[in-house]
Protein backbone atom coordinates (compact mmCIF):
# COMPACT_ATOMS: atom_id res chain seq x y z
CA UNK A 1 145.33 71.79 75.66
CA UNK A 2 143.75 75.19 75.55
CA UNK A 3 139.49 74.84 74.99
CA UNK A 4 137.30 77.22 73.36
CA UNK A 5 135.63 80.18 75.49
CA UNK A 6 132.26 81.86 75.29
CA UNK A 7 131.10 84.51 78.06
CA UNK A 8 128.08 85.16 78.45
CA UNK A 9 127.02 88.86 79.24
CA UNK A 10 126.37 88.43 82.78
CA UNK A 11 129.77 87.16 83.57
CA UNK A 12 131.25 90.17 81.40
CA UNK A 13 129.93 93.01 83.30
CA UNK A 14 130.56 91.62 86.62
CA UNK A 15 134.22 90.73 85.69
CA UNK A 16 134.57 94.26 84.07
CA UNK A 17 132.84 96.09 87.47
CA UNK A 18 135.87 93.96 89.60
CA UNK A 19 139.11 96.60 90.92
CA UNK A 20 141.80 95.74 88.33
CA UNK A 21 144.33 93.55 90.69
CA UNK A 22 141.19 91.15 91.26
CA UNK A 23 140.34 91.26 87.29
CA UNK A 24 144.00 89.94 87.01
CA UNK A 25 143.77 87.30 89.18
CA UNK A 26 140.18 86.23 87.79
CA UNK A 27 142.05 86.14 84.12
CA UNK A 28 144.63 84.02 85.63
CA UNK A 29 142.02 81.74 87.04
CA UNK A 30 140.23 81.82 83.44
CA UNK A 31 143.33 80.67 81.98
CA UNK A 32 144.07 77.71 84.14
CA UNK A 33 139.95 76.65 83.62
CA UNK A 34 140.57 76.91 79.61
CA UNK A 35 143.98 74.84 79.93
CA UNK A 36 142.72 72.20 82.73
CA UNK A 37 138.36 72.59 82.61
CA UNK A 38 137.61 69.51 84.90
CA UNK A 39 139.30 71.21 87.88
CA UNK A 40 136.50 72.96 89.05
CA UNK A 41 133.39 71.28 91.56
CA UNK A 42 131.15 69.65 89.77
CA UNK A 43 127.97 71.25 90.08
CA UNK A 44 126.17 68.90 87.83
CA UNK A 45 124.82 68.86 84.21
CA UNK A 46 128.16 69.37 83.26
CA UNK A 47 128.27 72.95 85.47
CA UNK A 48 131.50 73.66 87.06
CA UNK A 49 132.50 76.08 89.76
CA UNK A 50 135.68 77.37 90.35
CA UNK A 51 136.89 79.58 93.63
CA UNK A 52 138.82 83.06 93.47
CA UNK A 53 139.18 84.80 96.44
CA UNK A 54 134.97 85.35 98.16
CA UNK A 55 133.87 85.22 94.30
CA UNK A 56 133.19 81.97 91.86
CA UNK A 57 133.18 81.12 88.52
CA UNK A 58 130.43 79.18 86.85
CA UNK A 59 131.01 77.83 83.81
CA UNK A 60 129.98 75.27 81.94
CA UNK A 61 131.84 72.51 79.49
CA UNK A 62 131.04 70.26 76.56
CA UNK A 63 133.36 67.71 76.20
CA UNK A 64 131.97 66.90 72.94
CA UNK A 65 133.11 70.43 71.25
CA UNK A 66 135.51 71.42 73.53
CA UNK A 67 133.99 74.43 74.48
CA UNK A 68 133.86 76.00 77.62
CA UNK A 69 130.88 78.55 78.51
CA UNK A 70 131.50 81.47 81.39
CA UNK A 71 127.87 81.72 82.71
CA UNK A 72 128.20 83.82 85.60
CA UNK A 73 130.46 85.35 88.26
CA UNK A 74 129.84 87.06 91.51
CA UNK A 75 129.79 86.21 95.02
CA UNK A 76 128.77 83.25 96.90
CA UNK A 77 125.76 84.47 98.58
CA UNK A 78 124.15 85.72 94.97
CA UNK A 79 125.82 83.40 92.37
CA UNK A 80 124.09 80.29 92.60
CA UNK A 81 120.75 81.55 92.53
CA UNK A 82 120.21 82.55 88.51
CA UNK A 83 122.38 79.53 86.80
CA UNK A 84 121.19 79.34 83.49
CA UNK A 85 123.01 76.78 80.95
């Protein structure tokens, strides 16, 4: 079952700032979050993360609407530190 997407702008323009053969491997990972959204850590709150290569994914998923919110993508060190929901 594919859910909804919304990105916010943060995760946008670091996605579109990424060299394209890691862009296509983040898409890939997008796709498999959209199709299968509980396979992430649970960060709380309903805030998932989801590995790809030294980056993650935070996102964040109503089960209620089926909707699944990108929130922000960058690099370990950085990423955690802004999460807004």
């Amino acid at each position: 079952m594919k859910h909804n997407a919304e990105f916010s702008e943060e995760f946008v323009k670091a996605v579109n700032a990424l060299d394209p053969s890691v862009k296509e491997t983040v898409a890939k990972r997008i796709q498999k979050i959209l199709s299968t959204p509980a396979t992430g850590k649970p960060l709380g709150n309903g805030v998932f993360r989801e590995r790809v290569l030294v980056y993650r994914i935070i996102y964040g998923f109503n089960p209620r609407n089926q909707i699944i919110r990108f929130l922000t993508f960058g690099k370990r060190d950085s990423v955690y530190r802004n999460i807004q929901v």
